[in-house]
Protein backbone atom coordinates (compact mmCIF):
# COMPACT_ATOMS: atom_id res chain seq x y z
CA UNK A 1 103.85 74.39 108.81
CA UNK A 2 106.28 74.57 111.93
CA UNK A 3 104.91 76.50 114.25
CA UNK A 4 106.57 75.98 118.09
CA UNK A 5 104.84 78.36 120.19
CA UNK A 6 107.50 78.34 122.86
CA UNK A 7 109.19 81.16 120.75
CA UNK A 8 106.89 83.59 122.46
CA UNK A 9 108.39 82.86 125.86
CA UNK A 10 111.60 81.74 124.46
CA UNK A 11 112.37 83.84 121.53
CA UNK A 12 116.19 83.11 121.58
CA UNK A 13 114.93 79.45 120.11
CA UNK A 14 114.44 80.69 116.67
CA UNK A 15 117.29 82.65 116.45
CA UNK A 16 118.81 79.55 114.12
CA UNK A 17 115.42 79.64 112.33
CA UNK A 18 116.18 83.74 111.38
CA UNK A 19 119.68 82.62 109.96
CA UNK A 20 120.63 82.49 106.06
CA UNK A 21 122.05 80.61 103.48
CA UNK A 22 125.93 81.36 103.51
CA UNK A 23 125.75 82.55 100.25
CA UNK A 24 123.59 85.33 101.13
CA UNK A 25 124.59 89.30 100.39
CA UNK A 26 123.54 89.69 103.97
CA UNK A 27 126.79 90.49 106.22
CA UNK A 28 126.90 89.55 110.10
CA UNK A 29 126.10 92.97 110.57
CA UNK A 30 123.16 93.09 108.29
CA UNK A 31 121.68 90.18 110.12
CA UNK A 32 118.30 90.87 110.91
CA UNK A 33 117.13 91.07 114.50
CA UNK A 34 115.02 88.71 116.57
CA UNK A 35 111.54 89.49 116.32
CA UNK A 36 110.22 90.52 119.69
CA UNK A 37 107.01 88.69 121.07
CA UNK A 38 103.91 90.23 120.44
CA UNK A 39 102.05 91.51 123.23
CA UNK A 40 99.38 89.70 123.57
CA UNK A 41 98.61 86.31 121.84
CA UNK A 42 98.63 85.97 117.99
CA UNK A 43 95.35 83.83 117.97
CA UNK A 44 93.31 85.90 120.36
CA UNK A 45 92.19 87.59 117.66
CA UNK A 46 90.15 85.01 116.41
CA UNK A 47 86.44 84.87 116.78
CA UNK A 48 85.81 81.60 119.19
CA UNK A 49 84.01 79.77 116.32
CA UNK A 50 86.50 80.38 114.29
CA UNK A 51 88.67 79.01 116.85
CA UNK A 52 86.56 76.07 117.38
CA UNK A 53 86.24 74.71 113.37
CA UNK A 54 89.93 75.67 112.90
CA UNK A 55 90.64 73.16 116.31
CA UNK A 56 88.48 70.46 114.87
CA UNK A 57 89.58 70.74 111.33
CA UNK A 58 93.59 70.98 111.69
CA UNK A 59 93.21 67.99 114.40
CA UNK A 60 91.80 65.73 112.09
CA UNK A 61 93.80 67.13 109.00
CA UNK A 62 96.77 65.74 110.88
CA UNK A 63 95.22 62.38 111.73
CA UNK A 64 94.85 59.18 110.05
CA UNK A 65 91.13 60.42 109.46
CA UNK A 66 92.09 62.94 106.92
CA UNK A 67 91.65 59.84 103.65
CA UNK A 68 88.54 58.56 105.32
CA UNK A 69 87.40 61.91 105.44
CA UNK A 70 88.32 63.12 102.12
CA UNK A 71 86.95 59.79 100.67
CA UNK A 72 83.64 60.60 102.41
CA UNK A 73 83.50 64.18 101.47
CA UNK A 74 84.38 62.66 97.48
CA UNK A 75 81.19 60.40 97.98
CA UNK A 76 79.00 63.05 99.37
CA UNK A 77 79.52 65.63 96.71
CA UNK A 78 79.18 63.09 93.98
CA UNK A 79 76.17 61.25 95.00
CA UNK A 80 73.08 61.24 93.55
CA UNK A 81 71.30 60.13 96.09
CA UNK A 82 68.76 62.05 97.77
CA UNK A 83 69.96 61.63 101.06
CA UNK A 84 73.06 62.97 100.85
CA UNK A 85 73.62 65.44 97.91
CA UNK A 86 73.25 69.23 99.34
CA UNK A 87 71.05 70.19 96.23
CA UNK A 88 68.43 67.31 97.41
CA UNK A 89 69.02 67.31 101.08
CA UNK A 90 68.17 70.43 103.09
CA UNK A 91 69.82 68.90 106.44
CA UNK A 92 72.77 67.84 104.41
CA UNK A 93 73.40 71.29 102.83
CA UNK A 94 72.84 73.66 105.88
CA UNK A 95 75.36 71.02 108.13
CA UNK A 96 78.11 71.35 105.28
CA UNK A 97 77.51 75.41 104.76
CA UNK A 98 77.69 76.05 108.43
CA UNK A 99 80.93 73.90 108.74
CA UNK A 100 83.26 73.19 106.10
CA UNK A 101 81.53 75.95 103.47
CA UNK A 102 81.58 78.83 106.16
CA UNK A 103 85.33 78.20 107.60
CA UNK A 104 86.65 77.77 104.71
CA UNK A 105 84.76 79.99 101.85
CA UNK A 106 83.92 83.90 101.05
CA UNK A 107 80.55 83.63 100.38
CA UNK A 108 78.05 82.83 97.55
CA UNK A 109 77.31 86.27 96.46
CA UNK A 110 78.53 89.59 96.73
CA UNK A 111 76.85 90.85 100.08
CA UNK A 112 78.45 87.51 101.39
CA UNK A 113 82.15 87.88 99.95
CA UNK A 114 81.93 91.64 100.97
CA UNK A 115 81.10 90.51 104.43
CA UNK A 116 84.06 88.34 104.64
CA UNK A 117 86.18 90.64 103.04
CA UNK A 118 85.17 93.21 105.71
CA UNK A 119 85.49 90.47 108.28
CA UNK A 120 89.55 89.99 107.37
CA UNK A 121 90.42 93.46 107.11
CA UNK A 122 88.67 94.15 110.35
CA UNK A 123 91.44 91.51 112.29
CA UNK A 124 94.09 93.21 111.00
CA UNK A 125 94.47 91.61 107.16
CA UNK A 126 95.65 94.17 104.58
CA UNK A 127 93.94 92.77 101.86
CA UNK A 128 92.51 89.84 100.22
CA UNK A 129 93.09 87.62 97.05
CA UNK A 130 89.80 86.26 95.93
CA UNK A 131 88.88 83.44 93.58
CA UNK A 132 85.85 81.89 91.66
CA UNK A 133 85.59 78.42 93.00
CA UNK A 134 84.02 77.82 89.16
CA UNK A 135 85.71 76.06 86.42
CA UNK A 136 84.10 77.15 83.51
CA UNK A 137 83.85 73.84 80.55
CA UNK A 138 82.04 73.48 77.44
CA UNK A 139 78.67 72.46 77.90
CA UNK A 140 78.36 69.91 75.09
CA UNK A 141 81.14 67.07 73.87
CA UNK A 142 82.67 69.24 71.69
CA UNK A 143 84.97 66.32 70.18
CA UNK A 144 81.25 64.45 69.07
CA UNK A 145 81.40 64.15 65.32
CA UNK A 146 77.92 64.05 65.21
CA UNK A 147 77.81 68.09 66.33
CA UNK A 148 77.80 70.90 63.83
CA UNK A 149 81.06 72.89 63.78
CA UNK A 150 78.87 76.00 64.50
CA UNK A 151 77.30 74.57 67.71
CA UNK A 152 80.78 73.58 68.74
CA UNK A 153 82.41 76.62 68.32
CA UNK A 154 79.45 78.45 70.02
CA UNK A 155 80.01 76.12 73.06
CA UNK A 156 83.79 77.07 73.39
CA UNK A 157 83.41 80.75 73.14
CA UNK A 158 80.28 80.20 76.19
CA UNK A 159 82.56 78.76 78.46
CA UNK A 160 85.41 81.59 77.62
CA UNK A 161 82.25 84.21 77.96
CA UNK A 162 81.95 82.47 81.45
CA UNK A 163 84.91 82.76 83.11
CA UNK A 164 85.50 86.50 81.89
CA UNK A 165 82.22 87.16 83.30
CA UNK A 166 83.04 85.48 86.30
CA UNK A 167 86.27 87.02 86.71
CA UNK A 168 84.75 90.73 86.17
CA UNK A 169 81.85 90.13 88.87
CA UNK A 170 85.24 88.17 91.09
CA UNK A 171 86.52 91.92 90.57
CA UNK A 172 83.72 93.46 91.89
CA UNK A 173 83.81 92.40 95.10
CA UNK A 174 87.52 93.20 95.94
CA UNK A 175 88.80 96.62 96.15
CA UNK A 176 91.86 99.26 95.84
CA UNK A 177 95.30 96.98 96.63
CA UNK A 178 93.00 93.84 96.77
CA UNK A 179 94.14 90.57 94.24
CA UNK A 180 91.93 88.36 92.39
CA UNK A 181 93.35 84.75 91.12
CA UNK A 182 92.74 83.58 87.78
CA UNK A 183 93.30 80.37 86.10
CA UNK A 184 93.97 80.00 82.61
CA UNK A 185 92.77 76.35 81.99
CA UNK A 186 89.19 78.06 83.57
CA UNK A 187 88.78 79.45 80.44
CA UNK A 188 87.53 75.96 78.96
CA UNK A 189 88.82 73.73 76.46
CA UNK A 190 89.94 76.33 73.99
CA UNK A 191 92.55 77.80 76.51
CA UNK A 192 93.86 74.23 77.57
CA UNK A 193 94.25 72.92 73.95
CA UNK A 194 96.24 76.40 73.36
CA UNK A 195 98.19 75.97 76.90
CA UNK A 196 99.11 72.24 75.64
CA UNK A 197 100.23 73.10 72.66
CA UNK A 198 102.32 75.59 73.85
CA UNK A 199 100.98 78.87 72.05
CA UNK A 200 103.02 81.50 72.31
CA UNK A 201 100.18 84.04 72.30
CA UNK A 202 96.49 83.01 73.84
CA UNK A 203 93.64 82.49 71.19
CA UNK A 204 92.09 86.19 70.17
CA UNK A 205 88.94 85.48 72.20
CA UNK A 206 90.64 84.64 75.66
CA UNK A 207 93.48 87.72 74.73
CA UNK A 208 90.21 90.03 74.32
CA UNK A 209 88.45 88.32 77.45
CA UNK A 210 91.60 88.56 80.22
CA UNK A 211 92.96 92.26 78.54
CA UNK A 212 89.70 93.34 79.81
CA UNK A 213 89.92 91.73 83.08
CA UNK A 214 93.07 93.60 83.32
CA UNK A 215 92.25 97.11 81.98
CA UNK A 216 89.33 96.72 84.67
CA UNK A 217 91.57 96.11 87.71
CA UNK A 218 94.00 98.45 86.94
CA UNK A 219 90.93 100.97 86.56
CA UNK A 220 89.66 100.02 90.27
CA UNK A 221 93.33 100.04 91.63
CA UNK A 222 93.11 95.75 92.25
CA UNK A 223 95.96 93.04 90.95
CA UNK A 224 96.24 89.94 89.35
CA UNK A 225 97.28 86.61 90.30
CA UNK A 226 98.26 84.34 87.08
CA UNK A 227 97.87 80.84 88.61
CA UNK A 228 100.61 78.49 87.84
CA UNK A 229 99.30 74.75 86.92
CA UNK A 230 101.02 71.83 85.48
CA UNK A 231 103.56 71.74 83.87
CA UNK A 232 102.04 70.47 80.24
CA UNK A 233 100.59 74.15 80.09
CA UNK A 234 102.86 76.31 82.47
CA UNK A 235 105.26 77.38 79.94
CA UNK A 236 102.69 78.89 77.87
CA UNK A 237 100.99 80.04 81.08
CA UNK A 238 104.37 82.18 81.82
CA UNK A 239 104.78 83.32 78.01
CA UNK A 240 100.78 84.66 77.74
CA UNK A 241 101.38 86.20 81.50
CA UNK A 242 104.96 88.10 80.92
CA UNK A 243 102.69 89.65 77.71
CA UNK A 244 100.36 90.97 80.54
CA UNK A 245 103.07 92.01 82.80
CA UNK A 246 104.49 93.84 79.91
CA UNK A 247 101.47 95.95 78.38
CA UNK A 248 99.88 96.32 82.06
CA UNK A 249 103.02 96.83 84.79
CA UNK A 250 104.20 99.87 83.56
CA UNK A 251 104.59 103.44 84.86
CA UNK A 252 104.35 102.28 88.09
CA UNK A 253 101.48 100.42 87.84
CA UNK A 254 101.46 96.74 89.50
CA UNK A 255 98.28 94.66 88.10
CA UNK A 256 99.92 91.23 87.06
CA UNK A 257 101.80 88.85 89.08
CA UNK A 258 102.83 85.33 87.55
CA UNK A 259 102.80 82.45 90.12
CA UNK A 260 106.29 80.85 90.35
CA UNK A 261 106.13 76.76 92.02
CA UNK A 262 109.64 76.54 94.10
CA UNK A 263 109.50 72.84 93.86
CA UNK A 264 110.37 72.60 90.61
CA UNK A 265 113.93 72.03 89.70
CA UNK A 266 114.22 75.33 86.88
CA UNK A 267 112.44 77.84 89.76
CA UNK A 268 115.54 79.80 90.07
CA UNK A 269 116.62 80.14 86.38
CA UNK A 270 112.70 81.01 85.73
CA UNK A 271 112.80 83.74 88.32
CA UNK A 272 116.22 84.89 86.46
CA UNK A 273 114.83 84.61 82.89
CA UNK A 274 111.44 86.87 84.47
CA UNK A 275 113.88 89.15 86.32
CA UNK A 276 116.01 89.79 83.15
CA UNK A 277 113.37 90.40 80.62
CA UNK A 278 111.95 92.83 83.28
CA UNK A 279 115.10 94.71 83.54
CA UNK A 280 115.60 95.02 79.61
CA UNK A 281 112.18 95.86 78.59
CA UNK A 282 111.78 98.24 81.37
CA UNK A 283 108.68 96.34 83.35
CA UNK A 284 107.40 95.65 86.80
CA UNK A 285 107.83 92.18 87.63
CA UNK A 286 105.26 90.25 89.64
CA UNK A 287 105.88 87.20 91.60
CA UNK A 288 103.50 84.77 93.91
CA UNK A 289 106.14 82.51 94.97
CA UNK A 290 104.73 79.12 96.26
CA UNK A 291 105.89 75.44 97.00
CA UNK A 292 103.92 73.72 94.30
CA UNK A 293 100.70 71.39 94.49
CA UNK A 294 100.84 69.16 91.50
CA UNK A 295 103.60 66.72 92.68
CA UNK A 296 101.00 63.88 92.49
CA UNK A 297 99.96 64.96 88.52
CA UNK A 298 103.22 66.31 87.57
CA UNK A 299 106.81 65.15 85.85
CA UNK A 300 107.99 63.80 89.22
CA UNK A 301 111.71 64.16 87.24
CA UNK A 302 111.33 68.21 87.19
CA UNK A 303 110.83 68.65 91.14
CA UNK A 304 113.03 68.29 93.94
CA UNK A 305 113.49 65.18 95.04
CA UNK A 306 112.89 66.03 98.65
CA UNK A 307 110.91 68.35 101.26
CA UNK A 308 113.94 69.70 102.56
CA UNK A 309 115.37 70.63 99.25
CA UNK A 310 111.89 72.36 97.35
CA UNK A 311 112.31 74.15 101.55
CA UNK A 312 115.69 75.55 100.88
CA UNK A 313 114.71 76.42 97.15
CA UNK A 314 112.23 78.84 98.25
CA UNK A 315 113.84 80.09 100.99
CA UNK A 316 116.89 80.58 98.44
CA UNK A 317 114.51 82.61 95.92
CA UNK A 318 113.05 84.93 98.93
CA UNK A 319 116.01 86.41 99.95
CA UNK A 320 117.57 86.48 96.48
CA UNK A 321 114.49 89.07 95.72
CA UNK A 322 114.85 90.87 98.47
CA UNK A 323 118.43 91.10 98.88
CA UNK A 324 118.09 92.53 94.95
CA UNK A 325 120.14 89.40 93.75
CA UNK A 326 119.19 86.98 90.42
CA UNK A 327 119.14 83.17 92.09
CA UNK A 328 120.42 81.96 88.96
CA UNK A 329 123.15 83.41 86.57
CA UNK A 330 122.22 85.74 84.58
CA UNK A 331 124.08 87.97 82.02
CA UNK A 332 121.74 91.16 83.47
CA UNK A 333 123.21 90.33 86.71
CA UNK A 334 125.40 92.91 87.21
CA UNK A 335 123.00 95.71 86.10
CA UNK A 336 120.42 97.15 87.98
CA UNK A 337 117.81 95.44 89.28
CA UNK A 338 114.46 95.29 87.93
CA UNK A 339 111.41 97.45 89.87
CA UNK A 340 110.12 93.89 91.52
CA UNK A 341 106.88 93.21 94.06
CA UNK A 342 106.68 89.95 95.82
CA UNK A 343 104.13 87.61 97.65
CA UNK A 344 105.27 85.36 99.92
CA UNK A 345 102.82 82.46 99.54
CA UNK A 346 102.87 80.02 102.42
CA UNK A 347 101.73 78.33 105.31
CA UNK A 348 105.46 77.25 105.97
CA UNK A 349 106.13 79.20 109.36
CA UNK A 350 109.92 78.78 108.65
CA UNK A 351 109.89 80.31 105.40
CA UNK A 352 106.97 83.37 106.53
CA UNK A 353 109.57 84.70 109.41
CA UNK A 354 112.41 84.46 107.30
CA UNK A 355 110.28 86.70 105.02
CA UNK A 356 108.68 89.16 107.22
CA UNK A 357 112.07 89.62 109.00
CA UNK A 358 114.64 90.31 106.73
CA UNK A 359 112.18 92.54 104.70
CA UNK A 360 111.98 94.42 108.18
CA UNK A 361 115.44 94.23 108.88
CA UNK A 362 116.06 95.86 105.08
CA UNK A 363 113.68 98.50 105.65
CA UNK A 364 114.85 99.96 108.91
CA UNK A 365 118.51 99.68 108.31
CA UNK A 366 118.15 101.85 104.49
CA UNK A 367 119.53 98.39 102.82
CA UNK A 368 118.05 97.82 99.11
CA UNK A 369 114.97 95.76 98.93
CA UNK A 370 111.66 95.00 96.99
CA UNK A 371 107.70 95.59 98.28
CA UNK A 372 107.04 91.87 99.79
CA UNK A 373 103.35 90.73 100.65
CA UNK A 374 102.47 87.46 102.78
CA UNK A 375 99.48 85.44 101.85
CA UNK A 376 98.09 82.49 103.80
CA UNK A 377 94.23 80.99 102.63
CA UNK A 378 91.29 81.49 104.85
CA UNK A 379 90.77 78.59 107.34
CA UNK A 380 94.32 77.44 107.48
CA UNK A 381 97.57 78.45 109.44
CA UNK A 382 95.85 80.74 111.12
CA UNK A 383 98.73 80.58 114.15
CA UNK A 384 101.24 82.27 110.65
CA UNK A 385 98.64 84.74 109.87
CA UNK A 386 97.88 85.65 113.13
CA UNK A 387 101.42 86.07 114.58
CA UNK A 388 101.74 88.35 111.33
CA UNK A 389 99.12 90.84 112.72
CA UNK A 390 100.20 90.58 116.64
CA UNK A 391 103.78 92.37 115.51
CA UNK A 392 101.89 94.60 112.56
CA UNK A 393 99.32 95.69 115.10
CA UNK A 394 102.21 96.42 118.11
CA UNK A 395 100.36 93.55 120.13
CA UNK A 396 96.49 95.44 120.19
CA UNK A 397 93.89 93.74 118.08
CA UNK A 398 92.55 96.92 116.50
CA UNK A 399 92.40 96.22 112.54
CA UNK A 400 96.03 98.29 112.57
CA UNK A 401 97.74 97.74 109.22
CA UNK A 402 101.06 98.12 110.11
CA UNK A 403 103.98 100.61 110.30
CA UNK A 404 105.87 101.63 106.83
CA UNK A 405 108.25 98.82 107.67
CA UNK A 406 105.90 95.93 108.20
CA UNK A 407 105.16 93.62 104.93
CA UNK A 408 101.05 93.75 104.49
CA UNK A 409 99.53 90.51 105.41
CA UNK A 410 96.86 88.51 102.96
CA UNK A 411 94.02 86.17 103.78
CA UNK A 412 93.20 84.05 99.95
CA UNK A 413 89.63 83.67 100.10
CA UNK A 414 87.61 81.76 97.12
CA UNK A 415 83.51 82.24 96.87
CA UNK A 416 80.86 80.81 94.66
CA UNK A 417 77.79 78.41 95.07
CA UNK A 418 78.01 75.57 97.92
CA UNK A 419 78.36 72.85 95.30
CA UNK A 420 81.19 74.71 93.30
CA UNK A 421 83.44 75.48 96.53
CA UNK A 422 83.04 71.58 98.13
CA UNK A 423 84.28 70.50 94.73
CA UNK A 424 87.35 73.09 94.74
CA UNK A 425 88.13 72.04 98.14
CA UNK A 426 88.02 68.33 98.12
CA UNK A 427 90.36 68.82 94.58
CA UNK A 428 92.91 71.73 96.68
CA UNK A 429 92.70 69.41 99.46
CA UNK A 430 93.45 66.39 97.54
CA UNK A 431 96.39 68.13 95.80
CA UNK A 432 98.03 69.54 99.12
CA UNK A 433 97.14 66.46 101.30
CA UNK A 434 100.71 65.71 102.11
CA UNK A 435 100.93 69.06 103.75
CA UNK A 436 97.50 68.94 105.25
CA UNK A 437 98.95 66.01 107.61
CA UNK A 438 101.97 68.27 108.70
CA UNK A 439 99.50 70.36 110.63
CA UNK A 440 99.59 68.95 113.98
CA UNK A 441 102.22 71.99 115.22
CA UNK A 442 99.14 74.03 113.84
CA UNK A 443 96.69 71.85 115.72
CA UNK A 444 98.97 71.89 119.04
CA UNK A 445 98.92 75.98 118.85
CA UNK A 446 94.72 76.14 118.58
CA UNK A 447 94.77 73.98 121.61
CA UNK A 448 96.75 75.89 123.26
CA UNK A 449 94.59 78.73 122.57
CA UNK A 450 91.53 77.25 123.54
CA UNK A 451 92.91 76.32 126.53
CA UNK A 452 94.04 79.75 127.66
CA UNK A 453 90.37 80.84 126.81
CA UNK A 454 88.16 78.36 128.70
CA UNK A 455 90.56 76.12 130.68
CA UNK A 456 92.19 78.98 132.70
CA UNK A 457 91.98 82.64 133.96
CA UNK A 458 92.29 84.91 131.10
CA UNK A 459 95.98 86.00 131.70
CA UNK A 460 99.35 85.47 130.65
């Protein structure tokens, strides 16, 4: 994330950040304009609390605490000790709910989540992408010889029962343009044998489980996220999801959107193979573009080799879409362009203006485009999110969604019991730690903020 904040008093300083790749279908005269600065400061919408944990938890996400605190976290959630696991210890639980749990999480039920969700459209937020923090597995060693096929069998289809129940209450709690996430490997060991093998079509239970998962967002007007994972599964992950996309984005419905990672080396010819098949079979094609956060469990030889170059990848892929150009080659090329929708998933500040202002730019000036979202999760780059709703809002903190021209703005929120969301943070926090520590531009901005609430009059 790199965040100056200068830009608001200086905004001719990004004016190199707004540029493009010379390759671009953008002309000089097509070049989108400067954002203005909002009028009033991005993070003064914030609650003060959330101001506060966001201050405390950035600083030391971009310190040399961040292992020792991860490592203590790990030790916490995994002891057994009655002293300091939250299911034994009273104290232990309410200090991590009221900190880490309540910055970071929805809720543990549905008058919770609905709270929260209430909570982020009220600051401005268009929407919400929510997530079971649950991993459904098997609840028996289902590899044990000693265990009757039966009892084996009935333990796989339990855990796939699970997560399609989860999933369906997950559902519940969102509403009309609202996205749930869903991953596949959550479905328990049947779906990750299938995913590893590389099954072309999902076993009939899971098909039967996540085609009603589908049919029931569609019904309540809600989308899809597909996850993407590692790699072993993720080309069965993108066969089983462009068969959703297929049967469920048609007629100008939008339900499913695969999850593409940018720092992998065959990004842009997988966003070309998506975008052709979408143009010949006549489909809406749904991407959630991110960086990638399995470079520590992954085929190191498959990603870009540095920051810099998985940076200009996505950026590359982002205004490909929304210029209505393939990033790769493609024989479909020169026919027209698939009916596309597009997240923008980052905390990258770089990458979120470039976004949010040539989709603007597009939109005003009657060039061709696609619908682009921008999704940041709940707790972190707030200073992105929040800069978002300043020029969505016109500068006035009022929950105001926007003009026609303005790309809606997401807050990714995940819920479930205390124990379930501490272990799904400490494993998304041990995946994305090397961009956890490039937070101190995020850190520098709450400051900031704090300052201009408590260590001065309350003016500009």
């Amino acid at each position: 994330m790199h965040l100056k904040f200068s830009w608001l008093k200086h905004p001719n300083l990004i004016l190199r950040g707004l540029r493009f790749s010379s390759n671009s279908s953008t002309t000089q005269h097509e070049q989108p304009h400067l954002l203005s600065s909002p009028k009033q400061w991005p993070l003064a919408v914030l609650p003060t609390r959330t101001l506060i944990y966001s201050m405390v938890f950035t600083s030391v996400m971009s310190s040399p605490l961040l292992g020792p605190c991860l490592g203590l976290l790990k030790y916490v959630i995994e002891s057994r000790s009655s002293l300091l696991h939250p299911s034994r210890n009273p104290a232990m639980r309410r200090i991590l709910r009221t900190t880490i749990y309540n910055h970071f999480c929805a809720g543990e039920n549905e008058v919770e989540v609905r709270q929260s969700v209430q909570r982020m459209k009220a600051l401005g937020f268009k929407g919400v992408a929510l997530g079971y923090a649950r991993e459904s597995v098997a609840k028996i060693d289902v590899k044990d010889p000693a265990v009757p096929a039966v009892i084996k069998q009935e333990a796989l289809d339990r855990a796939v029962d699970e997560w399609k129940d989860g999933n369906l209450r997950t559902l519940r709690m969102i509403g009309d343009g609202d996205c749930m996430n869903i991953k596949f490997t959550g479905a328990g060991p049947t779906a990750v044998e299938a995913l590893a093998r590389g099954d072309q079509v999902p076993p009939p239970r899971i098909k039967a489980a996540i085609s009603d998962i589908c049919a029931t967002a569609a019904a309540q007007g809600s989308r899809l996220w597909i996850d993407a994972e590692q790699q072993i599964f993720q080309s069965a992950i993108d066969n089983w999801t462009i068969d959703l996309m297929r049967h469920f984005n048609r007629q100008g419905n939008m339900v499913v959107f695969n999850t593409i990672q940018a720092y992998l080396k065959s990004s842009t010819e997988n966003v070309s193979r998506h975008l052709s098949l979408a143009q010949a079979e006549k489909w809406t094609l749904g991407i959630k573009l991110v960086r990638g956060a399995y470079i520590a469990h992954d085929y190191r030889s498959r990603i870009h080799d540095t920051k810099a170059e998985t940076d200009a990848n996505y950026n590359h892929i982002v205004q490909c879409l929304l210029t209505r150009q393939y990033p790769a080659a493609s024989s479909l090329a020169s026919d027209p362009f698939p009916d596309v929708r597009l997240f923008v998933a980052s905390h990258n500040a770089e990458s979120v203006r470039k976004a949010y202002s040539l989709s603007r730019h597009r939109l005003q000036n009657g060039f061709p485009t696609i619908p682009v979202e921008l999704v940041q999760l709940q707790g972190m780059a707030d200073e992105v999110s929040c800069e978002l709703l300043a020029h969505n809002s016109g500068g006035v903190s009022n929950g105001a969604q926007g003009d026609s021209v303005s790309p809606g703005v997401f807050k990714c929120l995940a819920w479930g019991s205390l124990e379930e969301c501490l272990h799904f943070l400490l494993r998304r926090a041990i995946e994305n730690q090397s961009a956890m520590e490039r937070t101190r531009e995020t850190a520098t901005a709450l400051r900031k903020e704090a300052w201009r609430r408590f260590g001065r009059p309350k003016s500009r």
